[in-house]
PDB file of N, CA and C in Angstrom:
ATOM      1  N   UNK A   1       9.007  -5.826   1.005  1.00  0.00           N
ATOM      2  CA  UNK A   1       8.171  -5.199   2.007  1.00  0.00           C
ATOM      3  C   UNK A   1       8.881  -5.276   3.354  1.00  0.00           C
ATOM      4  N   UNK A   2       8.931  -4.033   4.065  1.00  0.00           N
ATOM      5  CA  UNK A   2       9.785  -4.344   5.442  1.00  0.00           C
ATOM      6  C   UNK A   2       8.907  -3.477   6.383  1.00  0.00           C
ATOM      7  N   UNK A   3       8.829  -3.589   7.670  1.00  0.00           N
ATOM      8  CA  UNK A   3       8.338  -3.194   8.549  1.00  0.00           C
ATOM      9  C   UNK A   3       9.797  -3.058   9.744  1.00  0.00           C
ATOM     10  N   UNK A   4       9.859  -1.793  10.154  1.00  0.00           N
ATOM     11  CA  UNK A   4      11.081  -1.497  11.277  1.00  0.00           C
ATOM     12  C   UNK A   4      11.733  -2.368  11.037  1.00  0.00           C
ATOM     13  N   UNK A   5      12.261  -1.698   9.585  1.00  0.00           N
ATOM     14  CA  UNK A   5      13.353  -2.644   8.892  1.00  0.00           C
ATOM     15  C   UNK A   5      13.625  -3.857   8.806  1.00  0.00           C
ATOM     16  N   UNK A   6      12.771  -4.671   9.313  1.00  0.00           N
ATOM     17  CA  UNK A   6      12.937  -6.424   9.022  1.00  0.00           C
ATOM     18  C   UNK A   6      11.808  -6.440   8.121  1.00  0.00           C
ATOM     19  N   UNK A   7      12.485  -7.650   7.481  1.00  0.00           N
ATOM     20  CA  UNK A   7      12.124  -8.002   5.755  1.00  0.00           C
ATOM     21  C   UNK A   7      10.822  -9.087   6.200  1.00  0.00           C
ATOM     22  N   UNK A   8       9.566  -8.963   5.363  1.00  0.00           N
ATOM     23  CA  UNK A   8       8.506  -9.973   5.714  1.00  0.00           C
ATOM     24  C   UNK A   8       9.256 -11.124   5.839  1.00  0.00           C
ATOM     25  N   UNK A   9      10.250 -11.819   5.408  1.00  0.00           N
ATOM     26  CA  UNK A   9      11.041 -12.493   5.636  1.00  0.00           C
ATOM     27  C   UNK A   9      11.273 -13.425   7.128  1.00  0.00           C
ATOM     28  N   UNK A  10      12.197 -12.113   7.109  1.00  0.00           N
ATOM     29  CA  UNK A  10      12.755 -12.097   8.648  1.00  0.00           C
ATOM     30  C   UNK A  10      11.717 -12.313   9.767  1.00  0.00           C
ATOM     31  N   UNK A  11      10.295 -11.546   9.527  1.00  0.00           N
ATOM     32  CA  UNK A  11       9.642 -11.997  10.586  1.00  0.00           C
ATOM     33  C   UNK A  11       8.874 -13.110  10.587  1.00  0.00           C
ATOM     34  N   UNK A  12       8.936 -14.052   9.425  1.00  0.00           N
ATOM     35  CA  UNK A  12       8.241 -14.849   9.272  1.00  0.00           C
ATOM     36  C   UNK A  12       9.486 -16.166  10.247  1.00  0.00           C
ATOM     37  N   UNK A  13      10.280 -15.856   9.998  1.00  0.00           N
ATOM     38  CA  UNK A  13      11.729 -16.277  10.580  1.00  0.00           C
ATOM     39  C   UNK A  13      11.457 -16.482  11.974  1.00  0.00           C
ATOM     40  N   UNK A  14      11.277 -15.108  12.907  1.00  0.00           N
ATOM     41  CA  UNK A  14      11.459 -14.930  14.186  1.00  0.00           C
ATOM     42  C   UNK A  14       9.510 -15.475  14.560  1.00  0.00           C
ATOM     43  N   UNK A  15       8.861 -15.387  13.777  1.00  0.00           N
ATOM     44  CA  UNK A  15       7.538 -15.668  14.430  1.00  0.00           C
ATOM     45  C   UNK A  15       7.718 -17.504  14.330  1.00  0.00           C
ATOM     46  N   UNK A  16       8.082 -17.799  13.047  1.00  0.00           N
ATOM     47  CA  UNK A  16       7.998 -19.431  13.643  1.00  0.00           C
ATOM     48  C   UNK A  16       8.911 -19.613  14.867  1.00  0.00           C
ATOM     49  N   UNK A  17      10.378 -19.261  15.037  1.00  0.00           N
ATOM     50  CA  UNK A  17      11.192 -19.236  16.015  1.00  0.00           C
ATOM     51  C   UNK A  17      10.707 -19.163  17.580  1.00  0.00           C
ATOM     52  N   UNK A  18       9.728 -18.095  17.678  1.00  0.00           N
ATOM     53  CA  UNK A  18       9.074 -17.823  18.773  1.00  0.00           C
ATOM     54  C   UNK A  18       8.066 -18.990  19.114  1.00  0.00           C
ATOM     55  N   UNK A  19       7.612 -19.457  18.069  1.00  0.00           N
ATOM     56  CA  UNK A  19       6.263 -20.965  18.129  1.00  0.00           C
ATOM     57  C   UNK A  19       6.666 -21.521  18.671  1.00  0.00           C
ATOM     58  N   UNK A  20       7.782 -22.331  18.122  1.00  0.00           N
ATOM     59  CA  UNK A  20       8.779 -23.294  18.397  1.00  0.00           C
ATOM     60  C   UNK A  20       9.313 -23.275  19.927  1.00  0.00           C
ATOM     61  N   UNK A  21       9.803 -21.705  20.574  1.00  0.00           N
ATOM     62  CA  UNK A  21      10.330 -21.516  21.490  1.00  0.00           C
ATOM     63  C   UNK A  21       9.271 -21.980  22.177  1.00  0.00           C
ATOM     64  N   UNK A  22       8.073 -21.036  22.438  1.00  0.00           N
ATOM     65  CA  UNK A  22       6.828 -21.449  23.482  1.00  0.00           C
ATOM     66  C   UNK A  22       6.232 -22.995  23.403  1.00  0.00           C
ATOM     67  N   UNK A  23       6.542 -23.865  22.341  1.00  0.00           N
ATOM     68  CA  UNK A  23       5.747 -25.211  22.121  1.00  0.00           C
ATOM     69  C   UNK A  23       6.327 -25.679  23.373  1.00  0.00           C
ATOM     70  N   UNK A  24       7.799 -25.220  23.618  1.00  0.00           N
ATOM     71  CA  UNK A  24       8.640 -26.133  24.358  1.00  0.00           C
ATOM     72  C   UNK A  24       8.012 -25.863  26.117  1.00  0.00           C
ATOM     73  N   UNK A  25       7.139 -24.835  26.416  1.00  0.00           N
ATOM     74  CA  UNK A  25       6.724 -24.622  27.119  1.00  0.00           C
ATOM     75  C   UNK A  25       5.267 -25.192  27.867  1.00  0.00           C
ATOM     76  N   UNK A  26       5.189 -25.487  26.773  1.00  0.00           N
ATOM     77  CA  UNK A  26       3.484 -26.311  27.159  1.00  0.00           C
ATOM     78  C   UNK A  26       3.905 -27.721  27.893  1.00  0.00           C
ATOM     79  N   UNK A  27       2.727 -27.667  28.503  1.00  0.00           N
ATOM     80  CA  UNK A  27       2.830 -29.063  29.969  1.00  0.00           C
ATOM     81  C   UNK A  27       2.361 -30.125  28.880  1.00  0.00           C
ATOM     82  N   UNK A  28       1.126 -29.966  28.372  1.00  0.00           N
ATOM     83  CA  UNK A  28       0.525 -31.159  27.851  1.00  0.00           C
ATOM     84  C   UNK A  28       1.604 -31.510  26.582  1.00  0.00           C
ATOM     85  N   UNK A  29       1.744 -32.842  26.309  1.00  0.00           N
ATOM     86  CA  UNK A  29       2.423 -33.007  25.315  1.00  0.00           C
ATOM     87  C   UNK A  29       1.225 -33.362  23.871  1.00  0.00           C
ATOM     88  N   UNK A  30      -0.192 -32.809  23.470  1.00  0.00           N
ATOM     89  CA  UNK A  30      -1.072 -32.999  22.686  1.00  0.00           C
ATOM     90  C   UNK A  30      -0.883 -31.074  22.073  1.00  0.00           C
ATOM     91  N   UNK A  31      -0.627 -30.803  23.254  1.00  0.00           N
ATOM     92  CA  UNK A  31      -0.764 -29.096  23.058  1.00  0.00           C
ATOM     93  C   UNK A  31       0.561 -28.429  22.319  1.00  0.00           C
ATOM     94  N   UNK A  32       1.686 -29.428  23.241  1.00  0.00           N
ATOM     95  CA  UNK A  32       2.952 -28.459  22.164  1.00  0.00           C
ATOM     96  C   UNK A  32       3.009 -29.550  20.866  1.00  0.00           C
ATOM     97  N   UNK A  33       2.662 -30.685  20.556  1.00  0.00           N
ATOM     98  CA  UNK A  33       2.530 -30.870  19.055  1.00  0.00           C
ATOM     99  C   UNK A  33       1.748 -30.244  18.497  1.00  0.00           C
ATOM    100  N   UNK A  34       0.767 -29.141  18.860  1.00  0.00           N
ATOM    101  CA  UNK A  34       0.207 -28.690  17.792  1.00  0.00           C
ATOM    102  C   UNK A  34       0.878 -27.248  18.017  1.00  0.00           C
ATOM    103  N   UNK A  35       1.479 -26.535  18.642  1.00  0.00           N
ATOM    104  CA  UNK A  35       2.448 -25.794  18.419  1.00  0.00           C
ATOM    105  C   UNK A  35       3.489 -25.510  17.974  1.00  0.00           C
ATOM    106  N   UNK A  36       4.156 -27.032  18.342  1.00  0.00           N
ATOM    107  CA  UNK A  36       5.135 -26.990  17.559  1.00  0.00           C
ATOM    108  C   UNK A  36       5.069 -27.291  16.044  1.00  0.00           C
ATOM    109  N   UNK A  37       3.947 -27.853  15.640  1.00  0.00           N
ATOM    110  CA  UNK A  37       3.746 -28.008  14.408  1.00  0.00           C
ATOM    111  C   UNK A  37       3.316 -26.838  13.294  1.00  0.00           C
ATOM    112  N   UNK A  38       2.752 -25.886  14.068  1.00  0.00           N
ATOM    113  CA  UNK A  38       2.530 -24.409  13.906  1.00  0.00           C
ATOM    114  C   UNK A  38       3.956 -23.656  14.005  1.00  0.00           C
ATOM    115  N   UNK A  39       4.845 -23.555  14.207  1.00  0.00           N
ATOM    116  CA  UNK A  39       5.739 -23.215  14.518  1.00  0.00           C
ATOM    117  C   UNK A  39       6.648 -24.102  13.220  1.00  0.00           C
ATOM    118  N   UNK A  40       6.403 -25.443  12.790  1.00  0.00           N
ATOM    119  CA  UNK A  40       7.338 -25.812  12.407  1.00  0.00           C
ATOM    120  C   UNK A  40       6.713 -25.657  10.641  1.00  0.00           C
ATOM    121  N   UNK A  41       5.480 -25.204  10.531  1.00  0.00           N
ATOM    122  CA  UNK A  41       4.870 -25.028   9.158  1.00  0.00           C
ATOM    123  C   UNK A  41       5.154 -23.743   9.289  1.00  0.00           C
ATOM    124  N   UNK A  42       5.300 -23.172   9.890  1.00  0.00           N
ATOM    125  CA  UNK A  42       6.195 -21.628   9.482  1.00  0.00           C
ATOM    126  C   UNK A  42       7.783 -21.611   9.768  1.00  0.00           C
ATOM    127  N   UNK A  43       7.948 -22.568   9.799  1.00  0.00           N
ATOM    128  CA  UNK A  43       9.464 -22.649   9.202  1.00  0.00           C
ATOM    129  C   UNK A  43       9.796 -22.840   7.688  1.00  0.00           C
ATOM    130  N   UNK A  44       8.599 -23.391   7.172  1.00  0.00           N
ATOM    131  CA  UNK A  44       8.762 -24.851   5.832  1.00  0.00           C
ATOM    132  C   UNK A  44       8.760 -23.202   5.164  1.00  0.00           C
ATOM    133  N   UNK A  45       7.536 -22.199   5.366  1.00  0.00           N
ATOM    134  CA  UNK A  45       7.319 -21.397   4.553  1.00  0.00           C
ATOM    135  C   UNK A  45       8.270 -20.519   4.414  1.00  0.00           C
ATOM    136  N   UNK A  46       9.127 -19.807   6.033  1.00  0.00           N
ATOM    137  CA  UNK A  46      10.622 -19.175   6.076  1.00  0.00           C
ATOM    138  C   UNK A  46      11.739 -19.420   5.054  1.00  0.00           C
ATOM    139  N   UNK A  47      12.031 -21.021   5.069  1.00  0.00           N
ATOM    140  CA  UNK A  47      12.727 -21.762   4.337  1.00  0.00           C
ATOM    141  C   UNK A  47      12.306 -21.369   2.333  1.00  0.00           C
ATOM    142  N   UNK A  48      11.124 -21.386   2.228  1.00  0.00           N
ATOM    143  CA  UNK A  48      10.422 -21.194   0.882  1.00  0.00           C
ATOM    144  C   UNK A  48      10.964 -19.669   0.231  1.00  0.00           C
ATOM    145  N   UNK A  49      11.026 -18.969   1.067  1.00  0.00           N
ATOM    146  CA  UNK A  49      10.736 -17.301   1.224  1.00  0.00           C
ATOM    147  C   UNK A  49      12.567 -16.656   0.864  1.00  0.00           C
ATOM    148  N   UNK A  50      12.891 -17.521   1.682  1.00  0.00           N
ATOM    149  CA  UNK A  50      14.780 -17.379   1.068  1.00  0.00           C
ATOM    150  C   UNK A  50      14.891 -17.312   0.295  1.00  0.00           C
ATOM    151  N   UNK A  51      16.385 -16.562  -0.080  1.00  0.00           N
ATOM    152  CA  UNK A  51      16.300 -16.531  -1.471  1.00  0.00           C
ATOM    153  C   UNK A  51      17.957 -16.771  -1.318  1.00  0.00           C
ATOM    154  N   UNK A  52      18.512 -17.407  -1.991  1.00  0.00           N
ATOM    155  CA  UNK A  52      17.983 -18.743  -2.382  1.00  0.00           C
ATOM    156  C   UNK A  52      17.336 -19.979  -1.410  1.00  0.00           C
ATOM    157  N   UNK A  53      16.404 -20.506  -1.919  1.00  0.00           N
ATOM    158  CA  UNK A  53      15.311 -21.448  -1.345  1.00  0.00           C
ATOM    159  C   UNK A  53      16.539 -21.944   0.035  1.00  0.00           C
ATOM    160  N   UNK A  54      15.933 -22.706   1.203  1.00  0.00           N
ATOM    161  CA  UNK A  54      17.003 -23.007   2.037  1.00  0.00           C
ATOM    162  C   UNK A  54      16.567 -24.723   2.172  1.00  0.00           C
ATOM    163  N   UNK A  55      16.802 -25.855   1.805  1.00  0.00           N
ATOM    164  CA  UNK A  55      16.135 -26.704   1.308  1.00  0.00           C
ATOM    165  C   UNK A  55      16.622 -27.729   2.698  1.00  0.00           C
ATOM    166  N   UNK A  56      17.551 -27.261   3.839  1.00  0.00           N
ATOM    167  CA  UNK A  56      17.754 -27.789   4.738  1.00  0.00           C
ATOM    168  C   UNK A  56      16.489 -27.380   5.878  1.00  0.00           C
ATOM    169  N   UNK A  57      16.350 -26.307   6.150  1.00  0.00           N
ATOM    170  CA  UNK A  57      15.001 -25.764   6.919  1.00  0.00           C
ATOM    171  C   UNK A  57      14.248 -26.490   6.346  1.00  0.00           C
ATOM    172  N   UNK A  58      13.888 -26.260   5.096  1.00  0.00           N
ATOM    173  CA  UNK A  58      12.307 -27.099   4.643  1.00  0.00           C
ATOM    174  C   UNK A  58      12.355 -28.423   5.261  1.00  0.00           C
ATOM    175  N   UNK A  59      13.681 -29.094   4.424  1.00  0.00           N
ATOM    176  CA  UNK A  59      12.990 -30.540   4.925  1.00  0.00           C
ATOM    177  C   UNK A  59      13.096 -31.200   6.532  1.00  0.00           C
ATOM    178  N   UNK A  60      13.830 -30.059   7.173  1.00  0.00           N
ATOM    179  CA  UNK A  60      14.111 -30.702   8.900  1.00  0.00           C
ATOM    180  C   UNK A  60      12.466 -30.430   9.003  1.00  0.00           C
ATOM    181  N   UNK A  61      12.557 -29.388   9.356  1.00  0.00           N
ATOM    182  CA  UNK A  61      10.761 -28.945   9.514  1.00  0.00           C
ATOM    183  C   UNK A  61       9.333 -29.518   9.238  1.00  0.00           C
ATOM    184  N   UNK A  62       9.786 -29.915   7.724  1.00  0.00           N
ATOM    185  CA  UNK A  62       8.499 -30.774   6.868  1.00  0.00           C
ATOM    186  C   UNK A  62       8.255 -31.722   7.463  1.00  0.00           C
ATOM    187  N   UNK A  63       9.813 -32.646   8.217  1.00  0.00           N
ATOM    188  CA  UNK A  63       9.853 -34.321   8.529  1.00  0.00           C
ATOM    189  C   UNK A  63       9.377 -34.296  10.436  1.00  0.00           C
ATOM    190  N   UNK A  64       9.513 -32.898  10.467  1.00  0.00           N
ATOM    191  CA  UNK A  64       9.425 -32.305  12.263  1.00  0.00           C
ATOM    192  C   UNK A  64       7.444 -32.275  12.089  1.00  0.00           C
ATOM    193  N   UNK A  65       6.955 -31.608  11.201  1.00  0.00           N
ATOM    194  CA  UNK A  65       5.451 -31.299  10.936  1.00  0.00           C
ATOM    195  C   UNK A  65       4.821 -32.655  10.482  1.00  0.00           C
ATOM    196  N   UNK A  66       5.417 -33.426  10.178  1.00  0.00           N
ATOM    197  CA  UNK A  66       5.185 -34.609   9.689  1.00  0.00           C
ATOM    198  C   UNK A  66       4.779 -35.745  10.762  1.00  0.00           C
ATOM    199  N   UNK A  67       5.811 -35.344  11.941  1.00  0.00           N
ATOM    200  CA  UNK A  67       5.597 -35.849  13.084  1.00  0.00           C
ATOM    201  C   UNK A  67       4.724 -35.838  14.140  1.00  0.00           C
ATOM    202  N   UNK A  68       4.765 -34.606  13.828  1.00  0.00           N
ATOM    203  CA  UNK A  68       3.444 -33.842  14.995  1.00  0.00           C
ATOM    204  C   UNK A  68       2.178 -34.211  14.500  1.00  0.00           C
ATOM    205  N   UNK A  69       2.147 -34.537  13.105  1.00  0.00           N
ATOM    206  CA  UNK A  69       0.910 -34.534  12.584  1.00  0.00           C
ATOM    207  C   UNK A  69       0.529 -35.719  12.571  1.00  0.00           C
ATOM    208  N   UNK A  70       1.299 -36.637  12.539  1.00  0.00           N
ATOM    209  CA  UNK A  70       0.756 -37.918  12.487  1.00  0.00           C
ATOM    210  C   UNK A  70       0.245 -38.523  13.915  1.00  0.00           C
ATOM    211  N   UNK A  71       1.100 -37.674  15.054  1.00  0.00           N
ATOM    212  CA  UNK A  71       1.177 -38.339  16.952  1.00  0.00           C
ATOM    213  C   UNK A  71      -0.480 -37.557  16.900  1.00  0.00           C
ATOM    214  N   UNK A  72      -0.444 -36.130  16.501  1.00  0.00           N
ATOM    215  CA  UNK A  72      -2.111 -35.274  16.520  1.00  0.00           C
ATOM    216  C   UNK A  72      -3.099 -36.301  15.693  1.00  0.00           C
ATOM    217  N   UNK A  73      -3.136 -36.903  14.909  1.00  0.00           N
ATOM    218  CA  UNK A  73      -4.184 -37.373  13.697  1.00  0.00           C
ATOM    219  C   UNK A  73      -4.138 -38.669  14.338  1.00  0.00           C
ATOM    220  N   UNK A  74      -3.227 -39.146  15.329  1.00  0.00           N
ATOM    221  CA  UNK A  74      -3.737 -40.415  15.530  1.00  0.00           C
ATOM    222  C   UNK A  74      -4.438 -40.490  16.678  1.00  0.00           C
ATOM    223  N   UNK A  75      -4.327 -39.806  17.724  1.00  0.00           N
ATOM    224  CA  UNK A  75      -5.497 -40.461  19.091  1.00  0.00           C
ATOM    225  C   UNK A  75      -6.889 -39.590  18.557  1.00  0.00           C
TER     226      UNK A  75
END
């Protein structure tokens, strides 16, 4: 499936990319962990979507979402 020629793929690619970019933008640091964690669970899925699987994205990302989630779930 492609839309102006980028592959659902690809934009799943550039939309976590873009998360990631803006997390870095937020003042509060409660606000860009949950952006960046949004950003970094659409990486895990980017990574999934490759073909072949890209098993370096997944797990930087997973251990990056992992992080955010635990600093968010704890206060």
């Amino acid at each position: 499936m492609e839309f102006l020629d980028v592959s659902l793929t690809d934009w799943v690619g550039y939309a976590a990319m873009a998360i990631v970019l803006l997390s870095f933008l937020m003042k509060h640091v409660n606000k860009l962990r949950i952006v960046n964690a949004l950003g970094c669970l659409l990486f895990v899925v980017y990574g999934i979507m490759l073909e072949p699987v890209s098993k370096p994205i997944i797990i930087t990302n997973g251990a990056i979402l992992c992080v955010n989630l635990f600093y968010i779930l704890k206060k």
